[in-house]
Structure formats: C-alpha cells, structure tokens
C-alpha atoms as a PDB file:
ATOM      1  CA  UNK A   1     -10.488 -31.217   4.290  1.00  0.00           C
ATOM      2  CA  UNK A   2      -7.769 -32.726   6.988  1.00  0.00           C
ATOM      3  CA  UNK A   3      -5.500 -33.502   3.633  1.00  0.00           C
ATOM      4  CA  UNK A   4      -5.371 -29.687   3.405  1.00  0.00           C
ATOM      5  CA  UNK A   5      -4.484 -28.924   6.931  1.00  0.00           C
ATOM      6  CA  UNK A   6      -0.404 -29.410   6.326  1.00  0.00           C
ATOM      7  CA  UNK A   7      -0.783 -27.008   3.277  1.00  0.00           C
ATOM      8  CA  UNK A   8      -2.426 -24.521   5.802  1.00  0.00           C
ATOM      9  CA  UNK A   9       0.607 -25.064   8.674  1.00  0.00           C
ATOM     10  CA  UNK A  10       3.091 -24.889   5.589  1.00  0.00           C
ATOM     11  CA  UNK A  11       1.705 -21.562   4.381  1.00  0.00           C
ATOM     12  CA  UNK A  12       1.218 -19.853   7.848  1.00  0.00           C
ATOM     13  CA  UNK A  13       4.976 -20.888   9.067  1.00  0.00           C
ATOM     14  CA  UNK A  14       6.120 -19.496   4.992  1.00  0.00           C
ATOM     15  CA  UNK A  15       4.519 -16.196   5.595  1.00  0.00           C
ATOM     16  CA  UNK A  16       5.324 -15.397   9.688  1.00  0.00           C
ATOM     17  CA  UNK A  17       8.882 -16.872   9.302  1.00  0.00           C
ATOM     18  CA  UNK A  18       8.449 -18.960  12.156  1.00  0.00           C
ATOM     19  CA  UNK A  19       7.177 -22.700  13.482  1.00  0.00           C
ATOM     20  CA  UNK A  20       6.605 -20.696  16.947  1.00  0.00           C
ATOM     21  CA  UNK A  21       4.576 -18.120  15.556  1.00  0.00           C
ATOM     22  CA  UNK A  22       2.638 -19.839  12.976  1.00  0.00           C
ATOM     23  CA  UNK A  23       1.233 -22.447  15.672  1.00  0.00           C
ATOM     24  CA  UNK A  24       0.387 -19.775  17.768  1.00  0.00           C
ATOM     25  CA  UNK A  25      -1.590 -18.767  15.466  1.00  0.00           C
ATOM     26  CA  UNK A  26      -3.291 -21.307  14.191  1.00  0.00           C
ATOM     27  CA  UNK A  27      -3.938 -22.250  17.850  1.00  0.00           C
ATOM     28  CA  UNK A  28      -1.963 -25.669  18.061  1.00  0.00           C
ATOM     29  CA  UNK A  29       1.498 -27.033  19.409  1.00  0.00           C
ATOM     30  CA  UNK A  30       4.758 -26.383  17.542  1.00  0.00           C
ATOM     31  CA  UNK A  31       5.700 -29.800  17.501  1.00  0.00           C
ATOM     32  CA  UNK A  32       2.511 -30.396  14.937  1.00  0.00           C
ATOM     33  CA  UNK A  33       3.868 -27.737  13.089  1.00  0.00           C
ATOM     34  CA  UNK A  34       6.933 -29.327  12.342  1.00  0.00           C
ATOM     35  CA  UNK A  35       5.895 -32.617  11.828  1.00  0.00           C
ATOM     36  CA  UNK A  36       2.984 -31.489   9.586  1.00  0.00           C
ATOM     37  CA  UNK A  37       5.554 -29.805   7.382  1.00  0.00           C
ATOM     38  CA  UNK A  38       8.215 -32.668   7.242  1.00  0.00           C
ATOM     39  CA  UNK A  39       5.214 -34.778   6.256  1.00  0.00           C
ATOM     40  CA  UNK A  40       4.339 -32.223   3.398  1.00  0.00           C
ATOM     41  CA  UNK A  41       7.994 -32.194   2.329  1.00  0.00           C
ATOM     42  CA  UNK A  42       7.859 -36.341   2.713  1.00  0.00           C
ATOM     43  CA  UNK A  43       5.102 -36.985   0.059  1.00  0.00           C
ATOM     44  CA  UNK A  44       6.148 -34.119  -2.361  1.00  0.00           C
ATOM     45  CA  UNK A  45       9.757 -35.211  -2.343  1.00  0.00           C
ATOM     46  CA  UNK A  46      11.399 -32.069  -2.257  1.00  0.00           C
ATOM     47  CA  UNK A  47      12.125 -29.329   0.579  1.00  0.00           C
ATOM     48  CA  UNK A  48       9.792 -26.512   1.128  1.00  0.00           C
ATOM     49  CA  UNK A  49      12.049 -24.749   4.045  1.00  0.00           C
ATOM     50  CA  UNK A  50      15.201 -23.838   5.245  1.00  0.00           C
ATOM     51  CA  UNK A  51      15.625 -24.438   9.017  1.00  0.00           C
ATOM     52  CA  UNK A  52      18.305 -22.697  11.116  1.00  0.00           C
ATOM     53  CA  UNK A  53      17.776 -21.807  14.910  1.00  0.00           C
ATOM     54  CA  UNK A  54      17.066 -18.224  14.096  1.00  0.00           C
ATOM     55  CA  UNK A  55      14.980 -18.121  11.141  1.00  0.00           C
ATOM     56  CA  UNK A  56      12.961 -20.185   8.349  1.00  0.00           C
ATOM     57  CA  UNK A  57      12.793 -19.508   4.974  1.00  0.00           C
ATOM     58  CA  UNK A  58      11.561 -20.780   1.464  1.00  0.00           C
ATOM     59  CA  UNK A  59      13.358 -22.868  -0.450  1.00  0.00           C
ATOM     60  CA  UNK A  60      13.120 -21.892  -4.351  1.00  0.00           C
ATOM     61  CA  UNK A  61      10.609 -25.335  -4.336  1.00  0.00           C
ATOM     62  CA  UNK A  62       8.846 -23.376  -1.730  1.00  0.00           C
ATOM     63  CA  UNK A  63       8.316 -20.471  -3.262  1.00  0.00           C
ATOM     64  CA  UNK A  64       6.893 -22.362  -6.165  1.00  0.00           C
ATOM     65  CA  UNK A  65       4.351 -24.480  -3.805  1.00  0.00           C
ATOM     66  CA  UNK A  66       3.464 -21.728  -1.760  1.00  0.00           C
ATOM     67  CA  UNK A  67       2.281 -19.973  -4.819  1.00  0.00           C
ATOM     68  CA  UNK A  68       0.183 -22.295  -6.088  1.00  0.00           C
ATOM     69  CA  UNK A  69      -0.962 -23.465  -2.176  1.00  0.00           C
ATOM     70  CA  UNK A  70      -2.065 -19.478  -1.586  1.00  0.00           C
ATOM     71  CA  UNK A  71      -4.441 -20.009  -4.743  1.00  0.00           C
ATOM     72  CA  UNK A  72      -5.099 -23.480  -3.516  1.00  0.00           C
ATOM     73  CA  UNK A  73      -6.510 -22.187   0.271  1.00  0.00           C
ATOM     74  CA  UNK A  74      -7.815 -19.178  -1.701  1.00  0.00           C
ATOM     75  CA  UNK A  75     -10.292 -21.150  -3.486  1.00  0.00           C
ATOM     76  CA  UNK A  76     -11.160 -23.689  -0.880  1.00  0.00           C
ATOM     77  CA  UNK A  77     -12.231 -20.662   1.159  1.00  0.00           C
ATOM     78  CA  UNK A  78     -14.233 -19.512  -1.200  1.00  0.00           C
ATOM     79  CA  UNK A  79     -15.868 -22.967  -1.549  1.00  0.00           C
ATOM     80  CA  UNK A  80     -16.947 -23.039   1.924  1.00  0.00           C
ATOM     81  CA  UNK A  81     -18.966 -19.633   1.131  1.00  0.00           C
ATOM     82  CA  UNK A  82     -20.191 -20.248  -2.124  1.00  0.00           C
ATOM     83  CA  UNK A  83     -23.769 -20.475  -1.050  1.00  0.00           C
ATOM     84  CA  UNK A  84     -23.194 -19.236   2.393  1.00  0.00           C
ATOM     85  CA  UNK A  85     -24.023 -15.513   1.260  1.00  0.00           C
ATOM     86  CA  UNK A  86     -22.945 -13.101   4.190  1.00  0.00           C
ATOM     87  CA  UNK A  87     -24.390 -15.613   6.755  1.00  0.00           C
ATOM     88  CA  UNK A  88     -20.716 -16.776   7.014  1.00  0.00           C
ATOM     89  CA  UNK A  89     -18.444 -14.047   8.966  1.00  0.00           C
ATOM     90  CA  UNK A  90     -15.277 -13.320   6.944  1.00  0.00           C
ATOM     91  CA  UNK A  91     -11.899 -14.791   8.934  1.00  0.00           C
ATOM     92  CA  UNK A  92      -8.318 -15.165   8.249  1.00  0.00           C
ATOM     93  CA  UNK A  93      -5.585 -13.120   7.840  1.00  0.00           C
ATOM     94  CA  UNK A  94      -5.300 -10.377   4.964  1.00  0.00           C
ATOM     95  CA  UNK A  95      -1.751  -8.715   4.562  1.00  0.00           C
ATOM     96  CA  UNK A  96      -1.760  -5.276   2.558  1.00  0.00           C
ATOM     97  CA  UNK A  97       0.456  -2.842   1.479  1.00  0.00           C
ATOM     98  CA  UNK A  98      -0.678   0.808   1.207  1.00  0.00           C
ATOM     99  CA  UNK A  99       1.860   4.626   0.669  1.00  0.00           C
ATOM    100  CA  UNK A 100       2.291   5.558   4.202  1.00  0.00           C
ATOM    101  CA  UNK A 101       0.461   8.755   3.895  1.00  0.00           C
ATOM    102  CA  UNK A 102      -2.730   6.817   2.790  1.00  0.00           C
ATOM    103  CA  UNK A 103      -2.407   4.780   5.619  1.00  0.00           C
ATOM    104  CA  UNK A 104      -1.689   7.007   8.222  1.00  0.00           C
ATOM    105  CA  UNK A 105      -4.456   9.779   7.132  1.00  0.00           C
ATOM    106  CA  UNK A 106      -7.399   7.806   5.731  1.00  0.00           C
ATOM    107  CA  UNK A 107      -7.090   3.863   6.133  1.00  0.00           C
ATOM    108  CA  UNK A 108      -6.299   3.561   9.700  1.00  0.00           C
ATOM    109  CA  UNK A 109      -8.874   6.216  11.120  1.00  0.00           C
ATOM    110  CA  UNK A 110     -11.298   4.483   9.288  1.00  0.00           C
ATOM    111  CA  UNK A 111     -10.855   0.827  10.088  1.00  0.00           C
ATOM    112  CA  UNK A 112     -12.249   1.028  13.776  1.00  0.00           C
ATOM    113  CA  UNK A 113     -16.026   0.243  12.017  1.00  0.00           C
ATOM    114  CA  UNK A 114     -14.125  -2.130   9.385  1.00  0.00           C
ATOM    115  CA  UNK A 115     -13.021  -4.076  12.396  1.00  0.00           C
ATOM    116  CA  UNK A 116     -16.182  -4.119  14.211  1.00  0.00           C
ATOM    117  CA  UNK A 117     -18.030  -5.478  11.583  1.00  0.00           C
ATOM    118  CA  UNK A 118     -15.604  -8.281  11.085  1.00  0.00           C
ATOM    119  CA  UNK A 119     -13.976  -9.641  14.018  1.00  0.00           C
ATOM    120  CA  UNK A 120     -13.145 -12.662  13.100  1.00  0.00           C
ATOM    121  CA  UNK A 121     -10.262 -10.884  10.806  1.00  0.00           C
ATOM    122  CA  UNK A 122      -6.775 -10.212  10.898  1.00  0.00           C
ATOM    123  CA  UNK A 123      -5.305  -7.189   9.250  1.00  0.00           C
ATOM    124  CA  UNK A 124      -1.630  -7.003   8.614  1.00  0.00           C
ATOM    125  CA  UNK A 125      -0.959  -3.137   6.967  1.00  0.00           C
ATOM    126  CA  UNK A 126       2.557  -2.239   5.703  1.00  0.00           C
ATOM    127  CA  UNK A 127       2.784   1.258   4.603  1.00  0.00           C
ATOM    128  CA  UNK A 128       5.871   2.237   2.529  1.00  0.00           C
ATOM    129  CA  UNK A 129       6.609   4.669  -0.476  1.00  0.00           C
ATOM    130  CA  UNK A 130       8.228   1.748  -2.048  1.00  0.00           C
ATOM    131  CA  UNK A 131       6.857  -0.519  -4.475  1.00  0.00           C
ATOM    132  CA  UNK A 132       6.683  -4.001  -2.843  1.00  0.00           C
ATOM    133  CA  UNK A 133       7.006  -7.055  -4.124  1.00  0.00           C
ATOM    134  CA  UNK A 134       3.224  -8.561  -3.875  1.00  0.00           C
ATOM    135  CA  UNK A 135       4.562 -12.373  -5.008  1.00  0.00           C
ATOM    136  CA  UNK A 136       8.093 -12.429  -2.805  1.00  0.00           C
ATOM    137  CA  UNK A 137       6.845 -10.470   0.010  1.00  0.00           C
ATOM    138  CA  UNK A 138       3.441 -12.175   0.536  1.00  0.00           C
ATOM    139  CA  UNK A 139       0.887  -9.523  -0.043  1.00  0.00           C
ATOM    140  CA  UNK A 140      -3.363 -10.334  -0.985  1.00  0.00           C
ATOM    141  CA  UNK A 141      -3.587  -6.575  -2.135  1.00  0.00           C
ATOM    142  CA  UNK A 142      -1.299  -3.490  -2.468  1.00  0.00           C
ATOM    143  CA  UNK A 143      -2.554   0.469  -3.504  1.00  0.00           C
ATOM    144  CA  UNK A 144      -0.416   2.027  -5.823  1.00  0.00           C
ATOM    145  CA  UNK A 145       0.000   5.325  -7.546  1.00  0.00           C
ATOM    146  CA  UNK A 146       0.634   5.847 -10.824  1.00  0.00           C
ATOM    147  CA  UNK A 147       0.549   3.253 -13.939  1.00  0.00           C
ATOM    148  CA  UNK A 148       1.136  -0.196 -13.449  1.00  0.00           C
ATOM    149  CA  UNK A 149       3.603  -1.440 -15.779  1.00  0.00           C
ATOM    150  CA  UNK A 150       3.843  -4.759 -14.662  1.00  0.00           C
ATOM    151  CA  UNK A 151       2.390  -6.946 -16.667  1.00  0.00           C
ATOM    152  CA  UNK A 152       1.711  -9.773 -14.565  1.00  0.00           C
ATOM    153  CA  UNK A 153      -0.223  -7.828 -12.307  1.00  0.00           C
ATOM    154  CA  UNK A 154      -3.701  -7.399 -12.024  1.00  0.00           C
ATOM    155  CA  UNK A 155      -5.236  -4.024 -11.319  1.00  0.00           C
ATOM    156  CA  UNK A 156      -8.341  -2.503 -10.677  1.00  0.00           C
ATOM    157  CA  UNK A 157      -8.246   1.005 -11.465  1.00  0.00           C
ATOM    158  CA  UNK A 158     -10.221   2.938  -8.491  1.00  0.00           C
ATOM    159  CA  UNK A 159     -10.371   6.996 -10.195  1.00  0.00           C
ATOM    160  CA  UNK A 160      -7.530   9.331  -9.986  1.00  0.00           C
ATOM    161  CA  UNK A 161      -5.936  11.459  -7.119  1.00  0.00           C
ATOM    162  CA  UNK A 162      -6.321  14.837  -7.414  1.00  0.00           C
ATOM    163  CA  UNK A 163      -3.188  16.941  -6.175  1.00  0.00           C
ATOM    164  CA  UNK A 164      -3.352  20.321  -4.688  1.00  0.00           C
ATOM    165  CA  UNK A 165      -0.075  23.000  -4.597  1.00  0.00           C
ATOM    166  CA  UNK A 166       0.569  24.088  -1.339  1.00  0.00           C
ATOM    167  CA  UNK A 167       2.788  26.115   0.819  1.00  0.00           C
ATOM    168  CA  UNK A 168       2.431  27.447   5.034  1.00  0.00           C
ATOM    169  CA  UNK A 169       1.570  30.591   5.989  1.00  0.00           C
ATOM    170  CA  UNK A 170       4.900  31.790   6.801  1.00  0.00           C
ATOM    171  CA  UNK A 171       6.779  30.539   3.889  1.00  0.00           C
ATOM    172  CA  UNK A 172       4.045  32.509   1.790  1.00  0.00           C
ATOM    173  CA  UNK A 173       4.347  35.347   4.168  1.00  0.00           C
ATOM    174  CA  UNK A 174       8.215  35.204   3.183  1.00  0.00           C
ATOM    175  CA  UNK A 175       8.368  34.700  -0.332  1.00  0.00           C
ATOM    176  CA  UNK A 176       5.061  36.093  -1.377  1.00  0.00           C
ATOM    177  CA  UNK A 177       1.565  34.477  -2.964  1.00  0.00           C
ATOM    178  CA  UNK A 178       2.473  33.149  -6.407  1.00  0.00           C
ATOM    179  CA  UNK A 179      -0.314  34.195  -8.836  1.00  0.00           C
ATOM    180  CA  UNK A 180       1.228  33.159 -11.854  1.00  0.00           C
ATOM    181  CA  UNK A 181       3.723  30.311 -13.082  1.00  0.00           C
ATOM    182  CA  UNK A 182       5.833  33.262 -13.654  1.00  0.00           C
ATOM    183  CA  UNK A 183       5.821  34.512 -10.428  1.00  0.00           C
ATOM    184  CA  UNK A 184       7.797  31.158  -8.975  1.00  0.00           C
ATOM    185  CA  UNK A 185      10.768  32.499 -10.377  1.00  0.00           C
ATOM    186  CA  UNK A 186       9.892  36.351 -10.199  1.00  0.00           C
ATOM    187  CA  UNK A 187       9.601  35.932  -6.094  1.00  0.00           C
ATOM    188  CA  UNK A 188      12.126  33.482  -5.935  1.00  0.00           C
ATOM    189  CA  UNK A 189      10.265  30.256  -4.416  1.00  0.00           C
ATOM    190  CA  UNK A 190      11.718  26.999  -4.019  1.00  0.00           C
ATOM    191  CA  UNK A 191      10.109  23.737  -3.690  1.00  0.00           C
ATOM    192  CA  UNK A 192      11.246  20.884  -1.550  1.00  0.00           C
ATOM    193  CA  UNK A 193      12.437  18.013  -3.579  1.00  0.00           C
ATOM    194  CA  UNK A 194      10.837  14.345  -3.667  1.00  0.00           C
ATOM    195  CA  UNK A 195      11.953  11.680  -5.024  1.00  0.00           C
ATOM    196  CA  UNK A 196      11.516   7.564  -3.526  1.00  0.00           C
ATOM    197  CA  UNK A 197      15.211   7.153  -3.670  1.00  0.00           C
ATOM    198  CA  UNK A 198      17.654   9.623  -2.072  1.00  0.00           C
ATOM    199  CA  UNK A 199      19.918  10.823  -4.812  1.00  0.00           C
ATOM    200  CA  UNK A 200      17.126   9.908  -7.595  1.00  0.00           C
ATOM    201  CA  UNK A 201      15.865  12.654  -9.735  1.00  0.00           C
ATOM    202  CA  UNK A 202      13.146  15.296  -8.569  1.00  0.00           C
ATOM    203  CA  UNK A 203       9.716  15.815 -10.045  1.00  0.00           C
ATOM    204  CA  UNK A 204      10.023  19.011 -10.892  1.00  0.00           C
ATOM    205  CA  UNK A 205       7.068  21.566 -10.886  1.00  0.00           C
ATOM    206  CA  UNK A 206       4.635  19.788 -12.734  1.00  0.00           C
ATOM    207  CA  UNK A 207       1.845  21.605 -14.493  1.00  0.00           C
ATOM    208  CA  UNK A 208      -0.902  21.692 -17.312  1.00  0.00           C
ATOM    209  CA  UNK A 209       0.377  22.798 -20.449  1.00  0.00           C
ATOM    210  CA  UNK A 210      -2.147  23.084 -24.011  1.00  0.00           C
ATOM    211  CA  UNK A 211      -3.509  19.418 -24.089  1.00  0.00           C
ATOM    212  CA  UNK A 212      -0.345  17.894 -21.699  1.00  0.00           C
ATOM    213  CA  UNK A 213       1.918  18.807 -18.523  1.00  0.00           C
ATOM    214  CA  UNK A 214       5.247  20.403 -18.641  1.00  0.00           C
ATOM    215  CA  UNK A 215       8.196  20.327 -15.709  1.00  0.00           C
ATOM    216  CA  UNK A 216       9.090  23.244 -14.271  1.00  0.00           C
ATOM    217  CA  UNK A 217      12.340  22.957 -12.007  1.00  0.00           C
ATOM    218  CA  UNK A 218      12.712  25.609  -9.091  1.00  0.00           C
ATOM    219  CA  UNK A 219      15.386  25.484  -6.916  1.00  0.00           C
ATOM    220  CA  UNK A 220      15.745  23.608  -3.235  1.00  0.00           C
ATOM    221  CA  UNK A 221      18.157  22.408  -1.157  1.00  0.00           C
ATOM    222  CA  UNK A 222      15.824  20.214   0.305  1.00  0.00           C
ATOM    223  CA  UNK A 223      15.024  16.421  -0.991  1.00  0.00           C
ATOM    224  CA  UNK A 224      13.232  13.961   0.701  1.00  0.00           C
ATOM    225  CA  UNK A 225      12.063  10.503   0.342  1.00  0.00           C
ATOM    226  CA  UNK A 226       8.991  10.003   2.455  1.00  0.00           C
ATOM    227  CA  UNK A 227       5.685  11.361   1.903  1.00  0.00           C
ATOM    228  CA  UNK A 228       5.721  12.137   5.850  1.00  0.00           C
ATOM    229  CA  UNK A 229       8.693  14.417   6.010  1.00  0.00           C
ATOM    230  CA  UNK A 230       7.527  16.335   2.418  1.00  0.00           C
ATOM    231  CA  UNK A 231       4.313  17.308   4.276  1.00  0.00           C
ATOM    232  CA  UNK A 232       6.757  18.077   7.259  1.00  0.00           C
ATOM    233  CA  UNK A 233       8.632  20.077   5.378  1.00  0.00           C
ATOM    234  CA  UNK A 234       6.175  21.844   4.043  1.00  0.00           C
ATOM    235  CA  UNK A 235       4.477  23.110   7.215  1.00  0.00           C
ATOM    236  CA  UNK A 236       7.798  24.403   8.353  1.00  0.00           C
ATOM    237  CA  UNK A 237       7.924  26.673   5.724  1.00  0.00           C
ATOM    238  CA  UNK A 238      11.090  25.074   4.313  1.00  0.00           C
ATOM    239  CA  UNK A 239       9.456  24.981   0.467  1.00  0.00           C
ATOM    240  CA  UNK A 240       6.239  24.830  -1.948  1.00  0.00           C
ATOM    241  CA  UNK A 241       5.296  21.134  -2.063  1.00  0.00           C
ATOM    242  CA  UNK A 242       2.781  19.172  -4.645  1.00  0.00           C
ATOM    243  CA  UNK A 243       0.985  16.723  -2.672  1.00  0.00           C
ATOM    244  CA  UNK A 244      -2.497  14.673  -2.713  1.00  0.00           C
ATOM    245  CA  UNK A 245      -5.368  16.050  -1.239  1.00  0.00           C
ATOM    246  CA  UNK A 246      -5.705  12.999   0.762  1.00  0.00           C
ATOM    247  CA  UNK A 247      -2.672  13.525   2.956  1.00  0.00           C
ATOM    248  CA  UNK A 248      -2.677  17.210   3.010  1.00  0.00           C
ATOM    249  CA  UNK A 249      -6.594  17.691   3.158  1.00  0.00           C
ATOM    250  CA  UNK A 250      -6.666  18.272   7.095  1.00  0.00           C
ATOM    251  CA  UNK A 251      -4.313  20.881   7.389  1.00  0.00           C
ATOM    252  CA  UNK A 252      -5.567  22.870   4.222  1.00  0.00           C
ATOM    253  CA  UNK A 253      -8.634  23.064   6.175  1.00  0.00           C
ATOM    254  CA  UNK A 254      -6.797  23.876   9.597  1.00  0.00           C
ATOM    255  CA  UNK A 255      -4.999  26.515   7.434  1.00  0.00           C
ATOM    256  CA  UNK A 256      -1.677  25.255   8.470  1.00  0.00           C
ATOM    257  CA  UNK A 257      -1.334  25.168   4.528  1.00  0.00           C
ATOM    258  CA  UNK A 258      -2.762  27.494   2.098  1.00  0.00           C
ATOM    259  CA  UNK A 259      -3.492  25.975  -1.262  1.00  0.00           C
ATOM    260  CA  UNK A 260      -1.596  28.095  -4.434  1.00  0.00           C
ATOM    261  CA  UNK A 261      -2.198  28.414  -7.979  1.00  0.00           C
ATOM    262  CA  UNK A 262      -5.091  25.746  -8.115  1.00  0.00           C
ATOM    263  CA  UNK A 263      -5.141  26.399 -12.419  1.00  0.00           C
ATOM    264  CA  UNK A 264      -1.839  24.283 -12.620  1.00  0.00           C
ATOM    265  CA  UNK A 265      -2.482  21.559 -10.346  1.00  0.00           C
ATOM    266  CA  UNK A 266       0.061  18.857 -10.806  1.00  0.00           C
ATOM    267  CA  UNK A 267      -1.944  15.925 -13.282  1.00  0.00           C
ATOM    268  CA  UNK A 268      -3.608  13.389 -10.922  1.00  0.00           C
ATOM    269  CA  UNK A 269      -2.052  10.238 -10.562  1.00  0.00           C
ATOM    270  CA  UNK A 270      -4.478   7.232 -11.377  1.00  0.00           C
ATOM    271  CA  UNK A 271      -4.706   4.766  -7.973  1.00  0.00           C
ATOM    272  CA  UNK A 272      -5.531   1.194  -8.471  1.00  0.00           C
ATOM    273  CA  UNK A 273      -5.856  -1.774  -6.126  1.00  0.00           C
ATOM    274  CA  UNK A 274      -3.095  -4.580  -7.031  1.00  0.00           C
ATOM    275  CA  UNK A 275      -3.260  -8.140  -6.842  1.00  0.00           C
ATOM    276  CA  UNK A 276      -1.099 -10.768  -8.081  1.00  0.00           C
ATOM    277  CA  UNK A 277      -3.909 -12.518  -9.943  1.00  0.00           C
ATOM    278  CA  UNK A 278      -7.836 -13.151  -9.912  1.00  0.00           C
ATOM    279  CA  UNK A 279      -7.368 -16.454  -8.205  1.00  0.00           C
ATOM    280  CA  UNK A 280      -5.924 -15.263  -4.710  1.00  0.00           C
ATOM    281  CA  UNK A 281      -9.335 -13.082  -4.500  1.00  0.00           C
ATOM    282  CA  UNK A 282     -10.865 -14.886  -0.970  1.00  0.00           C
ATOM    283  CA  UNK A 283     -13.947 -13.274   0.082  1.00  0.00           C
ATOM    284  CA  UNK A 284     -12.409 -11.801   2.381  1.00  0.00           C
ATOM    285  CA  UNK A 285      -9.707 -10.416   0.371  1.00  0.00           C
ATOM    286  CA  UNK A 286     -12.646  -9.239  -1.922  1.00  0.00           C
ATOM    287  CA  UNK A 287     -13.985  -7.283   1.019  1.00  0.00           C
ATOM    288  CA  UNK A 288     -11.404  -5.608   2.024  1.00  0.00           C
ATOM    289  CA  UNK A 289     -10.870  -4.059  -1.378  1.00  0.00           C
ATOM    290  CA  UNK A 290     -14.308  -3.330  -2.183  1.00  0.00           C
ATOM    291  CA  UNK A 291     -14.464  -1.468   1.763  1.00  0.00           C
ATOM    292  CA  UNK A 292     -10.552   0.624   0.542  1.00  0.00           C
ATOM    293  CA  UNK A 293     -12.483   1.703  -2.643  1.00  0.00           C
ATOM    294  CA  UNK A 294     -15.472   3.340  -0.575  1.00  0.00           C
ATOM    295  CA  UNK A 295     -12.854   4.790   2.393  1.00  0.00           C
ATOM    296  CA  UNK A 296     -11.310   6.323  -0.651  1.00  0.00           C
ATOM    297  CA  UNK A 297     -13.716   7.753  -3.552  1.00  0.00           C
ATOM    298  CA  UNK A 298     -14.186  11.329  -1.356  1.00  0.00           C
ATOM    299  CA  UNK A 299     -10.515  11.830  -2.548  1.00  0.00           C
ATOM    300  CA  UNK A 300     -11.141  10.236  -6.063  1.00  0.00           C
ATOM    301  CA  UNK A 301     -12.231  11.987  -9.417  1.00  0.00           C
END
C-alpha cells in the first residue's frame, strides 16, 4: 500500500491546485509532497504538472493519469471495505456539483445529520446553473435536470421534478388571477424570462397540450440567468415565473407566492445523479448519492 501513497499526494495536489494545500491536507510536510510527485513523474517518464510560483496544473499526461489514478484509489478504497460492512466509517473527500437552488433550499439544510453520522468526511458542494464538466473539473457526482445527452456519462435517473406556476400576491393583485391559458394574454401578464446564458433564448410558457406540451411566449422585459434571482423576481411582483416545487415550496406555503393555473403545469423535468463512470463509485461516493436520493424523493414523482 506505500507504492500507492505518491498516486494519493499526486491526486490531492491535481485536484486543490496546490503542493501547500494538498499536504495540509493529507497531514504531512510540503517538501514530501514535492518529492513524492517528482518521484511519480521519475518512474513514469513523463510530467504530470506544471509548476509556476502561483499555481499548478495538469499536464495533458496528467490529465490522462489522474483519470485512471481516481479509478485506481477508487477501487483500492473499496478493497479495504469489501468485507468491512458499515463497521468501517466512510472518510475522504467527495466533491459534488448540485443547481444552486437545490443546494441552497434542500441539500444544505439537510446535511447537519449527514455530517454527524459521518465525520470522518469531507464535503466539497459547488452549486451552479451551469453544466460542469465532471472529468475536467474533478467532480465524484453532479445532479442535473433534464436529459442527459452525453453519452459517456453515467446516470441514475432519481423520478421527475414536478413544477408549479406561480406569481406574488401583488403582481396577481395587479394583473388579475389567470383562470385560463387565455386569460395570460386577456389580462395582459408577463413572465420573467430564464434562460442559463444571458442573451440565450427564453422558455417560453410551457404547457400540456393533447398527448405533448406547447410554448406559449408572453411578454417581459425581464431575463435572468440564475435560479436565485427568477425566484427573486418573482416575489417582487416583477412577472409569472415556472419554477420547481423544490425551490419555491417554502414560500408557496408562507403565501409569499400563490400557485396559478395548476392544469398546465410546465412538464417535469427528469433529475438524475451523474457520474463519470461505475468505477469512480467509492463507498463513500455511493453514500452520498444513495443519502441525495432520500433528501430528495418528497419533491420527486
């Protein structure tokens, strides 16, 4: 197992950009760091890193190697707990991707007990409405919305989101309660605008139509590109907004949104759990994902 310590320094200073950081972390000096690494790069012939005073990065050999060294550590790990059961606590680092609405509304208010039960781990969350790169940017696991139409990719499919129309109580008060799909144009409403890029084209009203969904385009002179600011938006009575349940579930209930037309619900976008492939599935990766899909079936259909 010793042989397999310089692959562990060589993965930990790849993914924290930094000898400093990465022996930190692992608890031993920077100068074994570096030395551990040079070896690496020594018997494998070719260079893993680029070194300048401010930064370290992967070389295109690196990427390569810290691909297959990911799976490599991956499976070791789950070596060690083969027959170990839950008798062995679950430790290492786990780096995740999740939309920042999911993460700000239901992952992060739940992982206090998550945490507790395993505190041996270490949880690195980015939240973005972007889709991230799982291979180049170094995630175990992302949650995404909507089909997956990479290939490459494996995902587990966790249900669909269901989607709620909403709009606040003053907007309504304004424009009027829409009963009807006829009655968005009729009273004159106008939704705010979403989109991931700035400048990219809107949604559109989306509703059930015969055995499909048609687009229905209101006007706005609003567009955003964060799931935060739609909601915002939306409770300052700036449009009508489409949004998951999940993120807009609390103030529904504190009536700081009223739910309209609940017959044409946008269609539910399927969620799914994303990893690069089967064999970067640690145990502990395994029970982090198994843990998301229980915070999140109450929002699931």
């Amino acid at each position: 197992m010793q042989n397999l310590e310089p692959i562990l320094i060589f993965v930990t200073v790849a993914e924290m950009g930094s000898f400093t950081r990465a022996a930190d972390s692992l608890g031993i000096q920077k100068g074994r760091a570096s030395t551990a690494v040079r070896k690496l790069e020594d018997d494998i012939g070719v260079r893993l890193l680029h070194r300048t005073t401010r930064s370290v990065q992967l070389t295109e050999d690196g990427r390569a190697f810290h691909a297959r060294a990911r799976d490599l550590l991956a499976e070791v790990d789950d070596l060690h707990a083969m027959f170990a059961g839950d008798r062995v606590a679950l430790r290492g680092r786990i780096r995740v991707d999740f939309p920042t609405e999911v993460a700000r509304a239901t992952i992060v208010p739940a992982l206090p007990d998550f945490l507790a039960a395993h505190p041996e781990l270490e949880l690195e969350i980015s939240s973005t409405d972007r889709q991230v790169d799982l291979v180049q940017e170094g995630f175990d696991c992302v949650l995404r919305f909507g089909p997956i139409r990479d290939e490459t990719l494996i995902a587990r499919p966790l249900g669909q989101l269901r989607m709620v129309n909403a709009g606040s109580p003053a907007y309504l008060a304004r424009y009027g309660v829409p009963r009807s799909l006829e009655d968005l144009g009729r009273q004159g409403h106008r939704m705010i605008h979403f989109s991931t890029t700035l400048g990219g084209r809107s949604q559109g009203w989306d509703y059930p139509d015969g055995d499909g969904y048609s687009t229905l385009q209101l006007p706005g002179a609003l567009h955003v590109n964060s799931a935060q600011t739609y909601e915002a938006a939306a409770l300052a009575g700036l449009g009508l907004i489409q949004a998951p349940l999940m993120g807009i579930g609390q103030y529904l209930e504190s009536g700081m949104l009223v739910e309209i037309l609940p017959d044409f619900r946008r269609r539910a976008l399927p969620v799914s759990l994303v990893v690069a492939h089967r064999r970067n599935l640690s145990r502990r990766v395994r029970a982090f994902m198994k843990w998301t899909e229980e915070v999140l079936a109450p929002y699931l259909r």
